[in-house]
C-alpha atoms as a PDB file:
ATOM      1  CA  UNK A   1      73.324 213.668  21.616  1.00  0.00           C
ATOM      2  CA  UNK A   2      71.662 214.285  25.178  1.00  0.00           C
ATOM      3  CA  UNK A   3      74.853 215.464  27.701  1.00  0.00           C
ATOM      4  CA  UNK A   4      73.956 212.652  30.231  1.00  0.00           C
ATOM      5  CA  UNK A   5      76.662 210.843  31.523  1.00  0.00           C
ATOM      6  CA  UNK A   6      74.709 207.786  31.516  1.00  0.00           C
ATOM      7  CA  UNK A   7      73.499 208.335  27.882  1.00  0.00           C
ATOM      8  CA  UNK A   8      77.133 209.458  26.917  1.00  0.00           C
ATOM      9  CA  UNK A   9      78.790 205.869  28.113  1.00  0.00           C
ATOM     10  CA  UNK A  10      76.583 203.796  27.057  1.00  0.00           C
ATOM     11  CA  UNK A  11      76.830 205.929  23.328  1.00  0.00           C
ATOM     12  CA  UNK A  12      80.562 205.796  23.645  1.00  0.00           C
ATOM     13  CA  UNK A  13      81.353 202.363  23.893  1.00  0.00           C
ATOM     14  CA  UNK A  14      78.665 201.020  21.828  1.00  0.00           C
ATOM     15  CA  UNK A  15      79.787 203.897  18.646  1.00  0.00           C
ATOM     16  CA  UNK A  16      83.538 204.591  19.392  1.00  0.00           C
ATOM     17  CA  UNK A  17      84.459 201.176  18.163  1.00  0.00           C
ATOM     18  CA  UNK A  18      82.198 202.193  14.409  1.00  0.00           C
ATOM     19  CA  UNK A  19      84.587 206.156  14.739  1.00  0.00           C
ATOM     20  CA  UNK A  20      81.656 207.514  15.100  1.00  0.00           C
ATOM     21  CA  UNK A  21      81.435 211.547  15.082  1.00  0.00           C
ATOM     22  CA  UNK A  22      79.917 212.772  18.242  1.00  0.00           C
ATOM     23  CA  UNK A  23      77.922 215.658  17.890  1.00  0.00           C
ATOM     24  CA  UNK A  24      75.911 217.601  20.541  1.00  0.00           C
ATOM     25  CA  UNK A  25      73.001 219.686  19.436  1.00  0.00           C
ATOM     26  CA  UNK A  26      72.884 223.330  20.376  1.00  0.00           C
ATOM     27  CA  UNK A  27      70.119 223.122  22.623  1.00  0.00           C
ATOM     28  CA  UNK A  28      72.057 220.918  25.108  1.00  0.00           C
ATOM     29  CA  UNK A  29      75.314 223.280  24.423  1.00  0.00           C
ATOM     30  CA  UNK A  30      73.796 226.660  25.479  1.00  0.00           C
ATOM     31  CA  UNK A  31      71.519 224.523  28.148  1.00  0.00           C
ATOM     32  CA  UNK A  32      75.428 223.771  30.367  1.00  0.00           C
ATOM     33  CA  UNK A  33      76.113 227.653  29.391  1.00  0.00           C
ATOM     34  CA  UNK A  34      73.132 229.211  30.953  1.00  0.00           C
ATOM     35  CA  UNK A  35      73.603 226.810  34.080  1.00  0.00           C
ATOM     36  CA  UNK A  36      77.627 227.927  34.189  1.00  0.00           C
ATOM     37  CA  UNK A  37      76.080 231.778  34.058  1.00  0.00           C
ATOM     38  CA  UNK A  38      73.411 231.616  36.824  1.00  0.00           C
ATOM     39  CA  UNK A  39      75.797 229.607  38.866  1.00  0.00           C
ATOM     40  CA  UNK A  40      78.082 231.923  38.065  1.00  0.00           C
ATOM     41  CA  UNK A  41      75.732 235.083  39.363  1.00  0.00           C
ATOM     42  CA  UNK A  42      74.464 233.135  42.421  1.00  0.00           C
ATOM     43  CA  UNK A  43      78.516 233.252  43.010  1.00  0.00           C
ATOM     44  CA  UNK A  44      78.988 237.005  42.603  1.00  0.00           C
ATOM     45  CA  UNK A  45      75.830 237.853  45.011  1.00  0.00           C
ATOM     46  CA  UNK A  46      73.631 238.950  42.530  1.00  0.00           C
ATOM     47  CA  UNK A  47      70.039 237.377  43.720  1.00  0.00           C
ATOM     48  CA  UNK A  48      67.669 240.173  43.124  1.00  0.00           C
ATOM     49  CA  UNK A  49      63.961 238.498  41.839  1.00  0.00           C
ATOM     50  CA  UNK A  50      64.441 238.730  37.819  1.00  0.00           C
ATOM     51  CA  UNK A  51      67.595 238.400  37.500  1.00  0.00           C
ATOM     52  CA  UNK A  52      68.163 234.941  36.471  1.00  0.00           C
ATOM     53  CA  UNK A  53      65.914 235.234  33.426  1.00  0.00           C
ATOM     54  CA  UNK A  54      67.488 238.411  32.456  1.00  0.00           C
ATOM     55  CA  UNK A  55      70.566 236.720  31.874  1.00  0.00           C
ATOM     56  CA  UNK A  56      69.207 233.597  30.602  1.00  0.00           C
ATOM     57  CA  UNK A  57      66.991 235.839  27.537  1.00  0.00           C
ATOM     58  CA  UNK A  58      68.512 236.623  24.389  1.00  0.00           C
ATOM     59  CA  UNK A  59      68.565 240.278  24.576  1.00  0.00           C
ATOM     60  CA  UNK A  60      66.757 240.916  21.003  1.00  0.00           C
ATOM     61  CA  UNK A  61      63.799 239.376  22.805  1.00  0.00           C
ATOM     62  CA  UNK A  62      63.804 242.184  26.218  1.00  0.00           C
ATOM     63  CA  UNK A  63      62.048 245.257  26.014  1.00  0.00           C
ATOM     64  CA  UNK A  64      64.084 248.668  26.446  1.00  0.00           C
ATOM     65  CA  UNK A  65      63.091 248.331  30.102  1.00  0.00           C
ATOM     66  CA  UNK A  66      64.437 244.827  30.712  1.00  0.00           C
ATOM     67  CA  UNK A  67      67.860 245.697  28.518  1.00  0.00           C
ATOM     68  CA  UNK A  68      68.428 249.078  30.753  1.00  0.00           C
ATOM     69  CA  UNK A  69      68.013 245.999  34.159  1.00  0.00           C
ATOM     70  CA  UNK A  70      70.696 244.174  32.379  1.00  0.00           C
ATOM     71  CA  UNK A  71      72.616 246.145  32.102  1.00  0.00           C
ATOM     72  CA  UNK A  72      72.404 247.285  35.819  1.00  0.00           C
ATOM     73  CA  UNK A  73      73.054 243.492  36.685  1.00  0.00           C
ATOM     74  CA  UNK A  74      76.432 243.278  34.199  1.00  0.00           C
ATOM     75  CA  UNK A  75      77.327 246.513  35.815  1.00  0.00           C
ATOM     76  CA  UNK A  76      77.613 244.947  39.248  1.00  0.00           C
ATOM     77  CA  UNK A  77      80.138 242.269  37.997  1.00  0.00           C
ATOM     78  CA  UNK A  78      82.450 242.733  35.155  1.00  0.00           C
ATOM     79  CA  UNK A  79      83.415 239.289  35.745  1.00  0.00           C
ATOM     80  CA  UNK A  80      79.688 238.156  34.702  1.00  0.00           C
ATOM     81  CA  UNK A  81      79.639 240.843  31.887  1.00  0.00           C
ATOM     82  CA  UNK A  82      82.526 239.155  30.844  1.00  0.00           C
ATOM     83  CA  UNK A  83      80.687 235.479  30.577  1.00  0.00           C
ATOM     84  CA  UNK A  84      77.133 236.981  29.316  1.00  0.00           C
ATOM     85  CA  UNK A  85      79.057 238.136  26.360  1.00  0.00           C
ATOM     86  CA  UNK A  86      81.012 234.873  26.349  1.00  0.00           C
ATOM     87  CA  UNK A  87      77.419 233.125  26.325  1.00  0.00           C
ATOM     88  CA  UNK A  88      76.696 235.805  23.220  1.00  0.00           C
ATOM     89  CA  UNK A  89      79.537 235.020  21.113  1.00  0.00           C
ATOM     90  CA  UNK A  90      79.176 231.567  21.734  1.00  0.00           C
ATOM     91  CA  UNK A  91      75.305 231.948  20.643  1.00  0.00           C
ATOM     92  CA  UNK A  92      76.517 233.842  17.492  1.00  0.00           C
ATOM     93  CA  UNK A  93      79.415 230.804  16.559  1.00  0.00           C
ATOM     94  CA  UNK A  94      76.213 228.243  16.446  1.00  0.00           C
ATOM     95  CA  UNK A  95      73.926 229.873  14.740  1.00  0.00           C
ATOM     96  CA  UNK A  96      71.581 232.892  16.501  1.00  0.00           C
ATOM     97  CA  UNK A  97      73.859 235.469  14.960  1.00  0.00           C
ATOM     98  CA  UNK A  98      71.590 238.355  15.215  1.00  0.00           C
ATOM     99  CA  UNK A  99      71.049 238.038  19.177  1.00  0.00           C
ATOM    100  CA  UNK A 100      74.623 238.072  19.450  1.00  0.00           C
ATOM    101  CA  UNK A 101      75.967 241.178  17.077  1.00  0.00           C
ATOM    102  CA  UNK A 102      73.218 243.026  18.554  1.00  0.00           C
ATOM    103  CA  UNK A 103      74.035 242.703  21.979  1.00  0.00           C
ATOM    104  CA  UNK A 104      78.197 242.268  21.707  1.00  0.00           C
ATOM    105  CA  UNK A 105      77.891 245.689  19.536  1.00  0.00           C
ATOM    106  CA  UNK A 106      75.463 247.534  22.252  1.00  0.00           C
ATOM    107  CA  UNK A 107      77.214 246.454  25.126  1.00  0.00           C
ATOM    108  CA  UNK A 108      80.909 247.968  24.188  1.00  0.00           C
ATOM    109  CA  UNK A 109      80.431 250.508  22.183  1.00  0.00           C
END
């Protein structure tokens, strides 16, 4: 189902009366997650040019030299460390469960 709140009602009170199961894809799920997280480091003062889609990346895709500017960026915030890995877990729980043991495993040990 597309988030929308104007989708969302009009879904809701044609299907709730049927007990319909809602169910939002995983696109639209990590889609509100990587807005929370950029929101979230536009908060914390982190604006250097790159940033944004260093975050946003699944970290099996960066090279060794984007990884090593991630991990500058979490290092600036352990409250945004905290929510990439959030974002990771989250990623592994619905399905890209190689991005996220890679990363979670990397990142603490």
């Amino acid at each position: 189902m597309c988030t929308s709140g104007f989708y969302q009602s009009g879904t809701f009170k044609i299907f709730v009366r049927l007990y319909a199961a809602v169910v939002i894809d995983r696109f639209h799920v990590m889609k509100l997650v990587n807005q929370r997280l950029n929101k979230l480091r536009q908060i914390v003062g982190i604006k250097a040019k790159g940033t944004r889609f260093l975050l946003l990346k699944n970290s099996s895709d960066l090279t060794e030299e984007s990884n090593q500017k991630l991990e500058q960026i979490l290092a600036q915030s352990p409250c945004l460390r905290i929510a990439y890995c959030m974002k990771t877990a989250l990623n592994y729980q619905i399905g890209n469960r190689d991005y996220a043991v890679s990363y979670c495993q990397n990142s603490y040990s």
